[in-house]
Protein backbone atom coordinates (compact mmCIF):
# COMPACT_ATOMS: atom_id res chain seq x y z
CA UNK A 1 -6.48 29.25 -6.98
CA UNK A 2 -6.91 25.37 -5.68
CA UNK A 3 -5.69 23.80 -3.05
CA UNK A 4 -4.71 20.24 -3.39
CA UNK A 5 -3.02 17.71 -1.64
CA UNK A 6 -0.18 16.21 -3.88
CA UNK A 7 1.54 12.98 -3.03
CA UNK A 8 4.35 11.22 -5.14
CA UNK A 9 5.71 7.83 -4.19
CA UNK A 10 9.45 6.25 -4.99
CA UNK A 11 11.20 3.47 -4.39
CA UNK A 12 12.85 3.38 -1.31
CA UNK A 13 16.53 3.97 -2.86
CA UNK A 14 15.20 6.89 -4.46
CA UNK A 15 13.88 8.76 -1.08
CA UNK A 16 16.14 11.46 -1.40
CA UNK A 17 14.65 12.85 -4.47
CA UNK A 18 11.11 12.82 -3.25
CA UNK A 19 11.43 16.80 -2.45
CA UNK A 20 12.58 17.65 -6.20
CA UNK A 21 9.68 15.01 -7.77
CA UNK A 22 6.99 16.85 -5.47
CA UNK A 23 8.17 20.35 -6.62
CA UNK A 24 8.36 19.69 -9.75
CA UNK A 25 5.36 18.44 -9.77
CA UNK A 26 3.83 21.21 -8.18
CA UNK A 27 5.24 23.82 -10.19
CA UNK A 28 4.02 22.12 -13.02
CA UNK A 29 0.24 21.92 -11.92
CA UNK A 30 0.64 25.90 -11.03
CA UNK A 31 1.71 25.85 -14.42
CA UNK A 32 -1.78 24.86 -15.61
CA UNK A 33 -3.25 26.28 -13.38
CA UNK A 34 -4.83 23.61 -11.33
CA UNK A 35 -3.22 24.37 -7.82
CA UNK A 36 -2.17 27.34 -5.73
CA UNK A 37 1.67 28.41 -5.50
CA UNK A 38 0.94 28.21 -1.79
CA UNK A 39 3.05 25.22 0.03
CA UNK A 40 0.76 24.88 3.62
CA UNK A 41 2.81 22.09 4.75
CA UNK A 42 5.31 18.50 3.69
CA UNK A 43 4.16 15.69 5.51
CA UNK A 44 5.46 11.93 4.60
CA UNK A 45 6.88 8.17 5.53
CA UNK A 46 7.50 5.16 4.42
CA UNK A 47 4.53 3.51 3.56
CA UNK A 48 5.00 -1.06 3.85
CA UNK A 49 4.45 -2.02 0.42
CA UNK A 50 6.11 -5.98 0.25
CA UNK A 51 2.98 -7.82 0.64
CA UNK A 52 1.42 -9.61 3.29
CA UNK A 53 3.50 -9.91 6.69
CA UNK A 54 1.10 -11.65 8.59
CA UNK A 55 -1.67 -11.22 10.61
CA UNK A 56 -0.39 -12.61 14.01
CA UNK A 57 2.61 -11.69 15.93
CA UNK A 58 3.81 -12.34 19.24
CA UNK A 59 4.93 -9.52 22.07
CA UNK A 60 6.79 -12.37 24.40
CA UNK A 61 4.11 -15.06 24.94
CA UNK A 62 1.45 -12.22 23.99
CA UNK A 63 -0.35 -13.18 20.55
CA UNK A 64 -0.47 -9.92 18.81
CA UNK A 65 -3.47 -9.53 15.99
CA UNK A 66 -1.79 -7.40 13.48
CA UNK A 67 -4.39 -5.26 10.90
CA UNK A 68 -3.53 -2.80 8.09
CA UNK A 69 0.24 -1.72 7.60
CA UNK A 70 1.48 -4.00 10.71
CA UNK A 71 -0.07 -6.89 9.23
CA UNK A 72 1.42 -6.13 5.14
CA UNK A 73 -1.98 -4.89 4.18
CA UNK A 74 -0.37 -1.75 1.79
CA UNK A 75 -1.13 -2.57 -1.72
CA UNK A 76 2.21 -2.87 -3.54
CA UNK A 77 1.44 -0.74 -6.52
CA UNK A 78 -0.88 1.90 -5.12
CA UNK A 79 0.09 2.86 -1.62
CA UNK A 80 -3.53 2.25 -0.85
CA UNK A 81 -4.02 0.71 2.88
CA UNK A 82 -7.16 2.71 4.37
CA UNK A 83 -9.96 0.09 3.53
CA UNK A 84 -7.53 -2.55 4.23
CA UNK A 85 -6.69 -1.31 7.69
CA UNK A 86 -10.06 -0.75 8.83
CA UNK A 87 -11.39 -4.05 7.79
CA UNK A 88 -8.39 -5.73 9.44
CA UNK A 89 -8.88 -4.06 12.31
CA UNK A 90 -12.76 -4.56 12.85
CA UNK A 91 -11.74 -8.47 12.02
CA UNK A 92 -8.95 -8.09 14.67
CA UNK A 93 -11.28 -6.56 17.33
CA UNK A 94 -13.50 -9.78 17.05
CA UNK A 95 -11.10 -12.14 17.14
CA UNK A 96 -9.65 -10.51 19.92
CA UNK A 97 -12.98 -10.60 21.77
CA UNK A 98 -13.62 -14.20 21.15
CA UNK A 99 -10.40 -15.37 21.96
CA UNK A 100 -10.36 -13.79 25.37
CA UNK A 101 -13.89 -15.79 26.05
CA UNK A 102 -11.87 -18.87 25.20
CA UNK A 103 -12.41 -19.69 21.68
CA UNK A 104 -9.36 -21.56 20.43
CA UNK A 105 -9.72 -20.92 16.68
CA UNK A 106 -10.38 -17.22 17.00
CA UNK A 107 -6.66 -16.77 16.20
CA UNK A 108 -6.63 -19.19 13.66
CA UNK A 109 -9.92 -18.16 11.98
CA UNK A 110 -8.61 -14.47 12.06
CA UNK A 111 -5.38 -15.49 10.04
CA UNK A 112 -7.72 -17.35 7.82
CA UNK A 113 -9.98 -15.27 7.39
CA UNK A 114 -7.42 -12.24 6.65
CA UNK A 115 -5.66 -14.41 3.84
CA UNK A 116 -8.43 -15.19 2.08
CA UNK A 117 -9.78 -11.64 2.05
CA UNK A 118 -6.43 -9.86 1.19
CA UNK A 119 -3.89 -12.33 -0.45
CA UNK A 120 -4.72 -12.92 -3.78
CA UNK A 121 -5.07 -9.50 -4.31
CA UNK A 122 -1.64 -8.43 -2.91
CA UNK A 123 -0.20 -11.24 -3.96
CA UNK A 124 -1.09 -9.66 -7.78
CA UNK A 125 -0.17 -6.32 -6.97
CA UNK A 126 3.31 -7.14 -5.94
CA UNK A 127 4.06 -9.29 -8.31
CA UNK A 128 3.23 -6.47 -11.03
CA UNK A 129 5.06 -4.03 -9.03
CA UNK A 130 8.48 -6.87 -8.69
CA UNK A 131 8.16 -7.05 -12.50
CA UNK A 132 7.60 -3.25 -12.86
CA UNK A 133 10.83 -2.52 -10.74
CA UNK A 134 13.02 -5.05 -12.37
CA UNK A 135 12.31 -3.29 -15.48
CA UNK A 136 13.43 0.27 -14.17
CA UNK A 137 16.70 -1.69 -12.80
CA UNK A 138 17.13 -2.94 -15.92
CA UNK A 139 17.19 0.89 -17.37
CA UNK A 140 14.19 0.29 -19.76
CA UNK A 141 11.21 3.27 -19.29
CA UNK A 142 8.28 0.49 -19.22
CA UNK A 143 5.69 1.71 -22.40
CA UNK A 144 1.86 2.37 -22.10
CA UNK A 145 0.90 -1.23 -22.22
CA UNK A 146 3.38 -2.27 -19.99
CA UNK A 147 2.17 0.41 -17.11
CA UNK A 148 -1.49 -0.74 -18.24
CA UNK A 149 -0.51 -4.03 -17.08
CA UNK A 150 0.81 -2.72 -13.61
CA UNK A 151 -2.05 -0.17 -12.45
CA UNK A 152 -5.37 -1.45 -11.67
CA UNK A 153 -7.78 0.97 -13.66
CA UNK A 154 -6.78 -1.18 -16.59
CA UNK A 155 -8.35 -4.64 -17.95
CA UNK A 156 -4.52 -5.41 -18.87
CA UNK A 157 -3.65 -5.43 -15.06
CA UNK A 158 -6.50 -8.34 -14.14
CA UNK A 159 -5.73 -10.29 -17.38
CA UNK A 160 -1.68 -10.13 -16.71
């Protein structure tokens, strides 16, 4: 048999039911025979998914570069933060660096430089996941096209 890592992801109101979701999703993949019945471990958190934060923060009069999850860096619809946080935090580094040897914009420049790279994009993501969740509230099961337009394997997600 396979072993796989399965993940599921919920809306924070709904973390109680993670558990059931996972096993039934596993017992379905045993099912058809694409995974192991084997459980080797549950591992899980919450994961920041409401857009950009901010890059900068303060600890007292400290200026604190934020990267990755600190700095809102999750996208909204697919959890995905890795390339994000690593980018962020190479960026972060450098400012860091320079504005310890005195440059003035380094801070600046790093806020700039993080908005440019990462807004627009989150900025889509959660407003496809906002309409997305407003249509579960609403008690509507959102069709094919509409889930084309909220995951970003599909032309309909760019073009919405």
């Amino acid at each position: 048999a396979t072993t796989a890592n399965l993940g599921v992801g919920v809306a924070s109101h709904r973390k109680a039911e993670l558990k059931r979701i996972l096993d039934r999703l596993h017992e379905r993949l045993v099912a058809e025979g694409r995974v192991g019945r084997q459980v080797l471990g549950y591992t899980g958190g919450a994961i920041p998914v409401g857009g950009l934060v901010g890059p900068v923060g303060r600890l007292g009069d400290t200026i604190a570069l934020l990267a990755g999850d600190a700095a809102g860096l999750t996208n909204p619809i697919t959890g995905a933060g890795i390339n994000a946080a690593v980018i962020s935090g190479a960026l972060a580094g450098e400012a860091a660096v320079r504005h310890v040897a005195g440059d003035g914009h380094a801070v600046n420049d790093y806020c700039d430089e993080i908005e440019a790279l990462f807004k627009p994009g989150l900025d889509r993501a959660l407003r496809h996941r906002k309409r997305l969740l407003a249509s579960y509230a609403a008690g509507e099961r959102p069709g094919p096209a509409a889930l084309r337009e909220t995951w970003i394997a599909y032309d309909a997600y760019w073009a919405a």
